[in-house]
N, C-alpha and C. Protein backbone atom coordinates (compact mmCIF):
# COMPACT_ATOMS: atom_id res chain seq x y z
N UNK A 1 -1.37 8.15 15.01
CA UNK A 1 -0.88 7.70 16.29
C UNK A 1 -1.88 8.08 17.36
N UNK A 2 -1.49 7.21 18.14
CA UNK A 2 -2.77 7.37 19.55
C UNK A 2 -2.27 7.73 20.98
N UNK A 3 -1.98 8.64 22.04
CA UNK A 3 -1.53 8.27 22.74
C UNK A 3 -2.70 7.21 24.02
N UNK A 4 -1.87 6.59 24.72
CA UNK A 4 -2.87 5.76 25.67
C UNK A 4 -2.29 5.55 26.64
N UNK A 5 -3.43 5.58 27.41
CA UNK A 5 -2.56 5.37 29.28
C UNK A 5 -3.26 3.98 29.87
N UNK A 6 -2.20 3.24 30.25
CA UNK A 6 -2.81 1.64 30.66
C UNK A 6 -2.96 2.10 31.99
N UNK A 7 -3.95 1.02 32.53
CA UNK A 7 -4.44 1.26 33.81
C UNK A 7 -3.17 1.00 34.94
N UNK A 8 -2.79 -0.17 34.96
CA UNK A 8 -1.69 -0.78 35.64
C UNK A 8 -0.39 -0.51 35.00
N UNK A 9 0.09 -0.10 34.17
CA UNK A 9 1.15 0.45 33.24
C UNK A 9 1.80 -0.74 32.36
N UNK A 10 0.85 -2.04 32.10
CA UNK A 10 1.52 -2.86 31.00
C UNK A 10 0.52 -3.13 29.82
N UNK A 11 0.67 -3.52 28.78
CA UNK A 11 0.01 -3.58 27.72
C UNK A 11 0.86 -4.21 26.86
N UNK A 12 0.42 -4.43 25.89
CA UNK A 12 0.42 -5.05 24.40
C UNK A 12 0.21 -4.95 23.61
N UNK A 13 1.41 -4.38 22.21
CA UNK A 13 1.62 -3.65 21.57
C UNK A 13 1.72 -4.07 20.18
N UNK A 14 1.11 -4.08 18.73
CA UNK A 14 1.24 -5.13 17.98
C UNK A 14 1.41 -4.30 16.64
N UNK A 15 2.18 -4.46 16.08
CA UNK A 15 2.38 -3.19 14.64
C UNK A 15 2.66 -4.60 13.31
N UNK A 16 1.93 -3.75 12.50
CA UNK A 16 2.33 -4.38 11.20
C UNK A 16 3.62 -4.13 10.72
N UNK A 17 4.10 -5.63 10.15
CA UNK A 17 5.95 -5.22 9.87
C UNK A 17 5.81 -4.32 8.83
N UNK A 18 7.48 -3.34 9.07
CA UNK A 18 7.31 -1.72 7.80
C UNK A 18 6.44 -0.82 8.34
N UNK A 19 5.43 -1.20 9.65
CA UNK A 19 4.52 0.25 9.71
C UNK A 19 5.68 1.33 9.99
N UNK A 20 6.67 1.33 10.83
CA UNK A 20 7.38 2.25 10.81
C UNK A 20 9.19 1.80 10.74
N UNK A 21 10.35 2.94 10.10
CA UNK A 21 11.55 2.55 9.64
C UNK A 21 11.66 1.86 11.20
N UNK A 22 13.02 1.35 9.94
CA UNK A 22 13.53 0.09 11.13
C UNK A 22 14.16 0.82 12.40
N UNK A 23 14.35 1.97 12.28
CA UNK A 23 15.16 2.67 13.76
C UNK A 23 13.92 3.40 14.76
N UNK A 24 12.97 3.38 14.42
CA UNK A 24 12.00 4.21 15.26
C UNK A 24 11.54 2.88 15.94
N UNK A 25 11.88 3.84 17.48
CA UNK A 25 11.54 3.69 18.45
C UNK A 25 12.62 3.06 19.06
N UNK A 26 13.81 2.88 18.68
CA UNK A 26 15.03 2.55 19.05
C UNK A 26 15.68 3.17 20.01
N UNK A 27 15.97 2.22 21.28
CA UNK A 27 16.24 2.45 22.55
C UNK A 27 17.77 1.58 22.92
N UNK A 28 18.63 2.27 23.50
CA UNK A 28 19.39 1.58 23.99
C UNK A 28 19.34 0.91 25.50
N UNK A 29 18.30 1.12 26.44
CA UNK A 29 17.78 0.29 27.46
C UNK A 29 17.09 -1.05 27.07
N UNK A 30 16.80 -1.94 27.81
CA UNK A 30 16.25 -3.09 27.67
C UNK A 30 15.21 -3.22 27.90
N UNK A 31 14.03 -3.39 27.48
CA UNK A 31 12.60 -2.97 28.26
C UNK A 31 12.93 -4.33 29.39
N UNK A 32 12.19 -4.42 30.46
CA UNK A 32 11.51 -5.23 31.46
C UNK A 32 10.57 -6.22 30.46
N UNK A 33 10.72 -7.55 30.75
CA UNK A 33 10.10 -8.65 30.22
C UNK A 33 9.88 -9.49 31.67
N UNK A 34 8.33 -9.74 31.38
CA UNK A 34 7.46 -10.37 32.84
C UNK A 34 6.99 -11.74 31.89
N UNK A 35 6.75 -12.65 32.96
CA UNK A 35 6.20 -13.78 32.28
C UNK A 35 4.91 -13.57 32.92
N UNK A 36 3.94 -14.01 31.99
CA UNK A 36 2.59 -13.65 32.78
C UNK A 36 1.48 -15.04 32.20
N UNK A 37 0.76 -15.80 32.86
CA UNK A 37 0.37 -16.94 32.96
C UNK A 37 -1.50 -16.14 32.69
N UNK A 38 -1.47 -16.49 31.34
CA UNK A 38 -3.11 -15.53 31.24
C UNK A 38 -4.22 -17.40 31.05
N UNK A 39 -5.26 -17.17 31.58
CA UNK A 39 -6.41 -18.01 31.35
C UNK A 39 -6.50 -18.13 29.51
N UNK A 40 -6.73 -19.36 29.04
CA UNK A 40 -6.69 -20.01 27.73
C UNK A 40 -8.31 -19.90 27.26
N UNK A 41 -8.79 -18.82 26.49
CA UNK A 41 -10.12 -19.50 25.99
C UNK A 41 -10.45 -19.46 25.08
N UNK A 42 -11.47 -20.34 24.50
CA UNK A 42 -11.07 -20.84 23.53
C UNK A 42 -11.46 -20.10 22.43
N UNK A 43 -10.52 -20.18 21.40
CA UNK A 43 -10.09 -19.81 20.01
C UNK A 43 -11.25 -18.84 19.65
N UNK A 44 -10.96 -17.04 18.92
CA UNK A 44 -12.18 -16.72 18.76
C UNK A 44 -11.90 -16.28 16.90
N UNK A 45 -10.66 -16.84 16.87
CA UNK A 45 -10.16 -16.90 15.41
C UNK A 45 -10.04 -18.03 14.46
N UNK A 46 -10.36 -18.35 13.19
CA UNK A 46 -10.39 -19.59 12.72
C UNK A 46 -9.19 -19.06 11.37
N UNK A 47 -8.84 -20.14 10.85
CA UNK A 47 -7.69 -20.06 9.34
C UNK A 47 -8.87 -20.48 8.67
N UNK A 48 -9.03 -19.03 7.70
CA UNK A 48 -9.77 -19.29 6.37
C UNK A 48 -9.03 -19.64 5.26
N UNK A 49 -8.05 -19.17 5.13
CA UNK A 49 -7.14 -19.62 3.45
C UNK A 49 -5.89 -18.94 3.42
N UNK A 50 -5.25 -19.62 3.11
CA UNK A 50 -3.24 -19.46 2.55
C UNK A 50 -3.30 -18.80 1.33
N UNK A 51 -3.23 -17.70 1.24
CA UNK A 51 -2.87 -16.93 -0.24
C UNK A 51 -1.43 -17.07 -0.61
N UNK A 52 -1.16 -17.88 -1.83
CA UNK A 52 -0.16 -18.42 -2.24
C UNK A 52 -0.20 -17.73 -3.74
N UNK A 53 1.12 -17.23 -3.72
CA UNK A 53 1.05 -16.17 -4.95
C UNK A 53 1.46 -17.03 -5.75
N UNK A 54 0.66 -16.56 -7.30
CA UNK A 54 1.15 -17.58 -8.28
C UNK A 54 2.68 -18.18 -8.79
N UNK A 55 2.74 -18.56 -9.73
CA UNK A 55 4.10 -18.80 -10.31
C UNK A 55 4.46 -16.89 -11.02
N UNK A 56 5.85 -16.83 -10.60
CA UNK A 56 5.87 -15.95 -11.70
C UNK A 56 5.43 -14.53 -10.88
N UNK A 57 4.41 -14.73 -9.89
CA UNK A 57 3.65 -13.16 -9.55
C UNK A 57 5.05 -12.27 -8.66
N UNK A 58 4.83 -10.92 -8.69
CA UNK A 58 5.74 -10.22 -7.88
C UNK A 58 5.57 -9.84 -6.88
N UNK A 59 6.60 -10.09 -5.73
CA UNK A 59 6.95 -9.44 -4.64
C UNK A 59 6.67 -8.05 -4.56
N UNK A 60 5.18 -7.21 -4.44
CA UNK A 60 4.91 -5.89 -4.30
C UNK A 60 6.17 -4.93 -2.89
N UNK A 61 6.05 -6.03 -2.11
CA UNK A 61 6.70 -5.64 -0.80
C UNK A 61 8.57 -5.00 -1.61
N UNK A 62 8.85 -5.36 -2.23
CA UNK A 62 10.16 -5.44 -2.67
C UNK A 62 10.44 -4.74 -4.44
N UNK A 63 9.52 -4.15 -4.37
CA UNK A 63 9.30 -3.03 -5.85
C UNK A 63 10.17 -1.62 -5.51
N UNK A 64 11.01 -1.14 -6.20
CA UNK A 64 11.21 0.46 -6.19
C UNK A 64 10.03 1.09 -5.74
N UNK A 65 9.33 0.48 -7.47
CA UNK A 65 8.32 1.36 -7.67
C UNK A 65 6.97 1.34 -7.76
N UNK A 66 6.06 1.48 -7.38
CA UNK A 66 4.87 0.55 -7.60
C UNK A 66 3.88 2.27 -8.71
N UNK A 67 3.22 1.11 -9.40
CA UNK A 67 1.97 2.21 -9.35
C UNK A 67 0.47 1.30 -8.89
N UNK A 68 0.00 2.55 -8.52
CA UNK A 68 -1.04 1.59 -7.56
C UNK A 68 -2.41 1.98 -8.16
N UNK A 69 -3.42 1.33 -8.75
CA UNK A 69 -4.78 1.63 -9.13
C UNK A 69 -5.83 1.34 -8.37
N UNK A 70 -6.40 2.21 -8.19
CA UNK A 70 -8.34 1.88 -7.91
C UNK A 70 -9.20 2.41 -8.82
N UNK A 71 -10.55 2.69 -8.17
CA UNK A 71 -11.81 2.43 -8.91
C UNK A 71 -11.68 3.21 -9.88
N UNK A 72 -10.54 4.49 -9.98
CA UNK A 72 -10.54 5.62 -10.87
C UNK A 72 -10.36 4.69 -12.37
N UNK A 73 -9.96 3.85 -11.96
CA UNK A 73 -9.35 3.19 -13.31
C UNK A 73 -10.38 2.54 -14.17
N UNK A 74 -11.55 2.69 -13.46
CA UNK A 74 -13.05 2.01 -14.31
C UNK A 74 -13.42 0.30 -14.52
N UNK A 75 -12.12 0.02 -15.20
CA UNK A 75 -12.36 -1.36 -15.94
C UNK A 75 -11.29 -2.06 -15.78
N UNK A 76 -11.06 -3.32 -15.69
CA UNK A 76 -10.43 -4.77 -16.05
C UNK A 76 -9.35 -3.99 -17.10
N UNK A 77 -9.99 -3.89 -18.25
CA UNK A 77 -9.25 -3.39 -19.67
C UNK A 77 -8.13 -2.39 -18.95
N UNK A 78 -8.30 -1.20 -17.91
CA UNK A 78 -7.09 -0.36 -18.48
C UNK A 78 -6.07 -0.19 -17.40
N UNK A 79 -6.20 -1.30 -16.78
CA UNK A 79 -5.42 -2.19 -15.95
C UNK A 79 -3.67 -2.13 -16.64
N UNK A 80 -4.26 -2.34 -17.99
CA UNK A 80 -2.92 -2.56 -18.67
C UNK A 80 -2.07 -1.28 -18.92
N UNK A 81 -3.10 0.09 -18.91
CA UNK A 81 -2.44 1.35 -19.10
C UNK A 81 -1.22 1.66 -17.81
N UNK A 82 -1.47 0.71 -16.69
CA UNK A 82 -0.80 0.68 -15.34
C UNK A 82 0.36 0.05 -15.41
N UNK A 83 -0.49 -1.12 -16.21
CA UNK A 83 1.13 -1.63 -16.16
C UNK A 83 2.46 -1.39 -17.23
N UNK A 84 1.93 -1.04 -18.30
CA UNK A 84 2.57 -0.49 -19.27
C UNK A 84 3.37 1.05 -18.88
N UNK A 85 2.98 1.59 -17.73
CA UNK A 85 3.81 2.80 -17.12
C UNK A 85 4.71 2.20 -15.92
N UNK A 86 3.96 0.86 -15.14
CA UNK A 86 5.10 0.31 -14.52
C UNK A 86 6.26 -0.29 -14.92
N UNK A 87 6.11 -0.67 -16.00
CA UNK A 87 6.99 -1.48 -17.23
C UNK A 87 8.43 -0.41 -17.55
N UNK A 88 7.54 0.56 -17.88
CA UNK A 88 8.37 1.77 -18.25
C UNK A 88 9.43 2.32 -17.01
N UNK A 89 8.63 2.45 -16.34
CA UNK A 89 9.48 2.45 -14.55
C UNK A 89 10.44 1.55 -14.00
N UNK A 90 10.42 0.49 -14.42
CA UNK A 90 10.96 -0.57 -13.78
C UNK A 90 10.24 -1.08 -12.86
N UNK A 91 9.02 -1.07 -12.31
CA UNK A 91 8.46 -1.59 -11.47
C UNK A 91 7.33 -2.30 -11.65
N UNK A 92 5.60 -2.53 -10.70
CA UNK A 92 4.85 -3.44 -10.52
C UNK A 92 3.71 -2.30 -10.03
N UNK A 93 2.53 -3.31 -10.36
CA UNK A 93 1.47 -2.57 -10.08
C UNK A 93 0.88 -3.20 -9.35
N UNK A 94 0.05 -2.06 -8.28
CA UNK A 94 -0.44 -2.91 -7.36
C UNK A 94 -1.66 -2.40 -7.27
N UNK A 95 -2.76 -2.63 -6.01
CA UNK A 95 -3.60 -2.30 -5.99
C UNK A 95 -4.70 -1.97 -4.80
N UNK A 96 -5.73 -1.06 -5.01
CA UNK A 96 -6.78 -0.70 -3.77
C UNK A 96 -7.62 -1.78 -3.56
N UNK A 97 -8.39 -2.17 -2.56
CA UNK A 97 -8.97 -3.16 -2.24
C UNK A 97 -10.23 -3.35 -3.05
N UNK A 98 -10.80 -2.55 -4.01
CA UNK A 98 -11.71 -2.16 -4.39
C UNK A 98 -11.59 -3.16 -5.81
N UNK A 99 -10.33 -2.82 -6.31
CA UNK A 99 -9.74 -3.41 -7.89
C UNK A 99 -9.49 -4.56 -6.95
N UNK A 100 -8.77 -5.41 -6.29
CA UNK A 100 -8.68 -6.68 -6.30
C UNK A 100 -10.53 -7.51 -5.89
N UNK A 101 -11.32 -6.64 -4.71
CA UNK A 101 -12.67 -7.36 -5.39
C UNK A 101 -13.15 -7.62 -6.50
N UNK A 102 -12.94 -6.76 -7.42
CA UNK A 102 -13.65 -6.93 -8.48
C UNK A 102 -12.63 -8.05 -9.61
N UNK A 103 -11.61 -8.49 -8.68
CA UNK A 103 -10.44 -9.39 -9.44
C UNK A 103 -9.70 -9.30 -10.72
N UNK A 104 -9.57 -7.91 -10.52
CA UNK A 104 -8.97 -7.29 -11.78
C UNK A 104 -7.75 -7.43 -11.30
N UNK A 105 -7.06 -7.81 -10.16
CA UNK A 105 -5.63 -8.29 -9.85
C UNK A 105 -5.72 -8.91 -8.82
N UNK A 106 -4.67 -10.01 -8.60
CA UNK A 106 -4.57 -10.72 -7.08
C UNK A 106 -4.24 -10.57 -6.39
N UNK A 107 -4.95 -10.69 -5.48
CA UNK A 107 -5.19 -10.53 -4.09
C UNK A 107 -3.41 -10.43 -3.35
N UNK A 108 -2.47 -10.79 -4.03
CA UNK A 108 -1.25 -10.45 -3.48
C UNK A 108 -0.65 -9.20 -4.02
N UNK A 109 -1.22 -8.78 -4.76
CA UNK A 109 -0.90 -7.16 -5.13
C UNK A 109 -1.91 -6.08 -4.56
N UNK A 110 -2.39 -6.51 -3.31
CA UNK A 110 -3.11 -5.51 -2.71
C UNK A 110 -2.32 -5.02 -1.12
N UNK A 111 -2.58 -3.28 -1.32
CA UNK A 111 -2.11 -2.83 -0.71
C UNK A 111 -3.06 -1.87 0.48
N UNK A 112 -2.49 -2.21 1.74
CA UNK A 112 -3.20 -1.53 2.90
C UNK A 112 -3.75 -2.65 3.82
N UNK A 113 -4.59 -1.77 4.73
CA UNK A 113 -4.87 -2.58 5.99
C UNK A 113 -5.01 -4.36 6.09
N UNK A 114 -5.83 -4.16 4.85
CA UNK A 114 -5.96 -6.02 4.71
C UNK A 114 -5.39 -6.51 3.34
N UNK A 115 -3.88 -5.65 3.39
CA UNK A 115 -3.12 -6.56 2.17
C UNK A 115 -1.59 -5.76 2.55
N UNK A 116 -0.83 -5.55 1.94
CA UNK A 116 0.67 -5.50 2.17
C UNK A 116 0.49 -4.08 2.64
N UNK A 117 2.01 -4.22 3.20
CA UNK A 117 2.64 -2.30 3.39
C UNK A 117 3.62 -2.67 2.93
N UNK A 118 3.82 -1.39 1.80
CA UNK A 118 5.32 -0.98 0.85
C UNK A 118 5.69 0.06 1.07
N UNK A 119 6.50 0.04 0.72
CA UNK A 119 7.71 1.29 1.09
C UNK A 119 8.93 1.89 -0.13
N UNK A 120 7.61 1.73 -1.55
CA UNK A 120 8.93 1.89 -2.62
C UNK A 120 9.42 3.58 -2.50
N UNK A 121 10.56 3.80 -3.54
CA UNK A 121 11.23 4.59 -3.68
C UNK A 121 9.87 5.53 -4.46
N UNK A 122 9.14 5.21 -5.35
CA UNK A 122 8.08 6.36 -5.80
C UNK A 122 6.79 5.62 -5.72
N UNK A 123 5.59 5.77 -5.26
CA UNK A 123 4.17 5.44 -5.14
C UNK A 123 3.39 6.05 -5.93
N UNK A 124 3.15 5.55 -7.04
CA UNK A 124 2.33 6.52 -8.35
C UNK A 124 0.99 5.75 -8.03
N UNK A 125 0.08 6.60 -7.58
CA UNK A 125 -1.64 6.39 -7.24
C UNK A 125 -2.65 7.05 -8.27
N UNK A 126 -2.84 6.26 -9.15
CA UNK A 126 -4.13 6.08 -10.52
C UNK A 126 -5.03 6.00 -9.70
N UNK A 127 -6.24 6.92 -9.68
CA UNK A 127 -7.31 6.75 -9.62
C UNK A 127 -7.57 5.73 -7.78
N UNK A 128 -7.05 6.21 -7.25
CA UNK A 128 -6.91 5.89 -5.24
C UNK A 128 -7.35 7.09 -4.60
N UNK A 129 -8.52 6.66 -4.48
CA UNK A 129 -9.29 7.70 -3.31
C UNK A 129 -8.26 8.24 -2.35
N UNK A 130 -7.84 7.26 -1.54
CA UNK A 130 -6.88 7.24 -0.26
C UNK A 130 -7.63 7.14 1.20
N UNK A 131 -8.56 5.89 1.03
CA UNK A 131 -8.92 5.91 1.83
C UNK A 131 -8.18 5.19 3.33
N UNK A 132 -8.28 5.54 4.69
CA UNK A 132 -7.27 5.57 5.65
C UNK A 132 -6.92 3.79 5.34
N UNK A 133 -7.90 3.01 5.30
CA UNK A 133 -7.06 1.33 5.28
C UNK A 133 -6.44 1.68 3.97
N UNK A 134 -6.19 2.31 2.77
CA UNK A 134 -4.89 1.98 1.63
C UNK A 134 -4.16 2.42 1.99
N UNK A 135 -4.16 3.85 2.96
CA UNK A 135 -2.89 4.85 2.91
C UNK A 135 -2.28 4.02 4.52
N UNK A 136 -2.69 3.32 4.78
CA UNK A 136 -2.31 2.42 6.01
C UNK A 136 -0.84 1.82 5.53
N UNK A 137 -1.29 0.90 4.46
CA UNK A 137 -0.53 0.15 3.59
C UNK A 137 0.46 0.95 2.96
N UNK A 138 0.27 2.00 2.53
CA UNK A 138 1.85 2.84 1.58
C UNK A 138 2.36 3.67 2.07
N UNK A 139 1.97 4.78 3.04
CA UNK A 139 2.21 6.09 4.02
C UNK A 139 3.82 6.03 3.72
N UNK A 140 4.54 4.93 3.84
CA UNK A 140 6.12 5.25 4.45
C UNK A 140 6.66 4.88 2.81
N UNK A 141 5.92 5.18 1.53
CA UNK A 141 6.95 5.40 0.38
C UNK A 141 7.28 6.62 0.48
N UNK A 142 8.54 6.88 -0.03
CA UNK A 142 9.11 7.91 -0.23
C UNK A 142 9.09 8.63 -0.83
N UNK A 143 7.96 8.68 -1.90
CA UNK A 143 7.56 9.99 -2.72
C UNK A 143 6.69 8.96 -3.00
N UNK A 144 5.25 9.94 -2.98
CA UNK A 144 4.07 9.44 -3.20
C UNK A 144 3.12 10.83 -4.03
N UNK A 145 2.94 10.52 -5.59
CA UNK A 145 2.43 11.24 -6.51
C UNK A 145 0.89 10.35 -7.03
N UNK A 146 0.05 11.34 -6.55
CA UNK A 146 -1.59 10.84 -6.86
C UNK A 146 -2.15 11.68 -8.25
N UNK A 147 -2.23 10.67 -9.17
CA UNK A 147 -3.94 11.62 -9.72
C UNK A 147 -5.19 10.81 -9.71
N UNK A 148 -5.92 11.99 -9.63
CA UNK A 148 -7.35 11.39 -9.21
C UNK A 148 -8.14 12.70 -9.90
N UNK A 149 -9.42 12.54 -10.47
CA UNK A 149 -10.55 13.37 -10.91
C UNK A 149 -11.06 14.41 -9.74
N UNK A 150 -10.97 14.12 -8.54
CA UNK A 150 -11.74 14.67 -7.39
C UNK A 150 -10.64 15.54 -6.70
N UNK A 151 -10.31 16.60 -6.55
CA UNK A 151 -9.37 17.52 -5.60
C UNK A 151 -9.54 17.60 -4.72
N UNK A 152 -10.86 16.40 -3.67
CA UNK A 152 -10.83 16.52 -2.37
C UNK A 152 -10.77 15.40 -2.13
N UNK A 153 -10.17 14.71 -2.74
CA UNK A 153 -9.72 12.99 -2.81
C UNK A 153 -8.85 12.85 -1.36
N UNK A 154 -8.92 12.50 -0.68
CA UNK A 154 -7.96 12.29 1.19
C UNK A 154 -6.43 11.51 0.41
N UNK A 155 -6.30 11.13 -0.46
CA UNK A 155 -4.90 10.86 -0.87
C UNK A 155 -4.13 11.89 -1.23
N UNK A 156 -5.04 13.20 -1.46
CA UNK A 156 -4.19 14.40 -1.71
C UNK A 156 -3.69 14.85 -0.51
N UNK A 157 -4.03 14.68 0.62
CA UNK A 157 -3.75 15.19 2.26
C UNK A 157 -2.19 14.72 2.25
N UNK A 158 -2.16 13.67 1.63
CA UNK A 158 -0.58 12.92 2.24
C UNK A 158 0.34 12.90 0.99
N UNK A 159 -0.26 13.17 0.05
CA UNK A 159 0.66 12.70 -1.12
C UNK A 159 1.89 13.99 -1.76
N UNK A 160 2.97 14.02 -2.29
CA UNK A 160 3.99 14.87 -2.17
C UNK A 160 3.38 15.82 -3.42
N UNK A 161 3.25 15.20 -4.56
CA UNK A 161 2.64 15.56 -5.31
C UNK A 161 1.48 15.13 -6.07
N UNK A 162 0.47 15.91 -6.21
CA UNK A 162 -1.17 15.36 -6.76
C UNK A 162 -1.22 16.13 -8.04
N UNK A 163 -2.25 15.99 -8.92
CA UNK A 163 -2.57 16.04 -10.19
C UNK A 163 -3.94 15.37 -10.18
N UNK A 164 -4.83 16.72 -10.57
CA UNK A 164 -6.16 16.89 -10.30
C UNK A 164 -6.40 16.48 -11.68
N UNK A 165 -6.78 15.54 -12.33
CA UNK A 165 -7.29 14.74 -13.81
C UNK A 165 -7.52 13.36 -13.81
N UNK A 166 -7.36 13.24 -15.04
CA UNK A 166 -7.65 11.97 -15.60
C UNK A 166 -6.98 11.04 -15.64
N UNK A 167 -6.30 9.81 -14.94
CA UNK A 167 -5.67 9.03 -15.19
C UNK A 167 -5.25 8.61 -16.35
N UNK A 168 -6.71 8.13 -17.00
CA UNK A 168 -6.94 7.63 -18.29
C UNK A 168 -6.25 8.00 -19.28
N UNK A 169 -6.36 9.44 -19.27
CA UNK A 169 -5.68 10.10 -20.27
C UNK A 169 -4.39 10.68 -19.97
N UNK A 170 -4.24 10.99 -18.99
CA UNK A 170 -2.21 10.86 -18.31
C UNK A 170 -1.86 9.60 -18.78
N UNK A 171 -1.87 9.21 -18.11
CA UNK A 171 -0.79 7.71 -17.94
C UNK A 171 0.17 7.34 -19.39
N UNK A 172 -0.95 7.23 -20.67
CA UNK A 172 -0.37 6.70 -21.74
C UNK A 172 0.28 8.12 -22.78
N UNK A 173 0.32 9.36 -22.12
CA UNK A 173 1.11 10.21 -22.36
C UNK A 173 2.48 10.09 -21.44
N UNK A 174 2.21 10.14 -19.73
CA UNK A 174 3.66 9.32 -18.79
C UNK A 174 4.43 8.13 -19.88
N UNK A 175 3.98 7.51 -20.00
CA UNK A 175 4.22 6.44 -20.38
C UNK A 175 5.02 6.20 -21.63
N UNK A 176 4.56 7.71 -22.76
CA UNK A 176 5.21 7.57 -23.72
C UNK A 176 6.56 8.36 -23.21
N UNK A 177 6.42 9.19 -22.38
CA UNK A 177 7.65 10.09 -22.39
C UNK A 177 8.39 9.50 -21.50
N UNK A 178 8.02 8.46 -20.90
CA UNK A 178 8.76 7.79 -20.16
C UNK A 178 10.24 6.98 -20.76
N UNK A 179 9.52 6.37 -21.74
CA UNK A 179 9.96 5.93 -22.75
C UNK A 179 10.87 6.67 -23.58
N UNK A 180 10.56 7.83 -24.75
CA UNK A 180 11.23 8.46 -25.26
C UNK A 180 12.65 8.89 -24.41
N UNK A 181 12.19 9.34 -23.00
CA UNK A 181 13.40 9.71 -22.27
C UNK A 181 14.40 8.53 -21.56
N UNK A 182 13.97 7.63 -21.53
CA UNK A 182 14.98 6.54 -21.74
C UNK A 182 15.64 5.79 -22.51
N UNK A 183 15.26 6.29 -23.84
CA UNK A 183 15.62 5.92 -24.94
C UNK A 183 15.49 4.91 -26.22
C-alpha cells in the first residue's frame, strides 16, 4: 500500500477485482460524485487479443485449491507431478508467468499482475520464486504453503508455511499420502 496526497484532493482510483475482501474499505457515507468534462486524446492503448479459454479449461479464479508452479519445476514433463497433487486435492493448477512463457500451460492459468488474482482456500507454490507481480495475483489465499530450493526465495516473506527443498521430490510423496489418507 501507498499512502498519497492529491494536489487538489481528487483522484482516481483503480484496483484489480479480489485485490482486496469484499468489505474493505466499506463505508456507510456516500462518497461525493462530480461530473468532470476531461479533453479526449487520442487513444494511447490498442486491443491486441481476446484470450478465450479453451473447451473444457478451468476457472483458476473459482478453485479451493490451486497449486501453483514455476521455473522450480524445470520442465514441460513434471508439470504433471502438479497436477496429479491437484487431482488429489480437489483442485487446479496454475501458474508463474515464467511456466506459461515457456507454454507449458495457458495463458488462462496464469497467476499475478498480468494474469488472474485467486483467493483459494490453500495456495500450494512448487518451485515460485514469489516474485512481487505473482504474489500480486495470490496474496489474499488463505493459507499459502511454498517449497522452493532457495530459503531466501521472497515467497517465503508471505507464505504461512515454507519448506526449504525439492519440489520434485515432495510432491509425488504429498501426493501419495494424499491419497492413502483419503482412501
Amino acid at each position: 500500500m501507498a499512502d498519497v496526497r492529491l494536489p487538489d484532493g481528487r483522484g482516481i482510483v483503480a484496483v484489480y477485482p479480489g485485490a482486496f475482501p469484499a468489505r474493505a474499505g466499506f463505508s456507510d457515507r456516500t462518497p461525493p460524485v462530480e461530473q468532470v468534462d476531461l479533453p479526449v486524446a487520442a487513444p494511447t492503448l490498442a486491443f491486441r487479443r481476446y484470450l478465450e479459454p479453451e473447451a473444457g479449461e478451468v476457472d483458476i479464479t473459482r478453485q479451493p485449491v490451486l497449486v501453483g508452479v514455476g521455473r522450480g519445476i524445470q520442465s514441460q514433463d513434471n508439470v504433471q507431478l502438479a497436477e496429479a497433487l491437484a487431482a488429489a486435492l480437489g483442485g487446479a493448477v496454475c501458474a508463474s508467468r515464467p511456466v506459461i512463457d515457456q507454454g507449458w500451460l495457458p495463458p488462462s492459468r496464469q497467476v499475478g499482475k498480468s494474469g488472474m488474482t485467486v483467493k483459494p482456500r490453500v495456495y500450494l507454490a512448487l518451485g515460485i520464486s514469489g516474485a512481487p507481480e505473482h504474489w500480486e495475483g495470490m496474496q489474499n489465499s488463505e493459507c499459502i504453503i511454498a517449497i522452493n530450493t532457495d530459503p531466501r526465495a521472497p515467497i517465503f516473506d508471505g507464505a504461512h508455511y515454507g519448506v526449504v527443498g525439492d519440489a520434485l521430490e515432495l510432491v509425488p510423496i504429498l501426493t501419495e499420502k494424499v491419497k492413502a489418507r483419503k482412501g
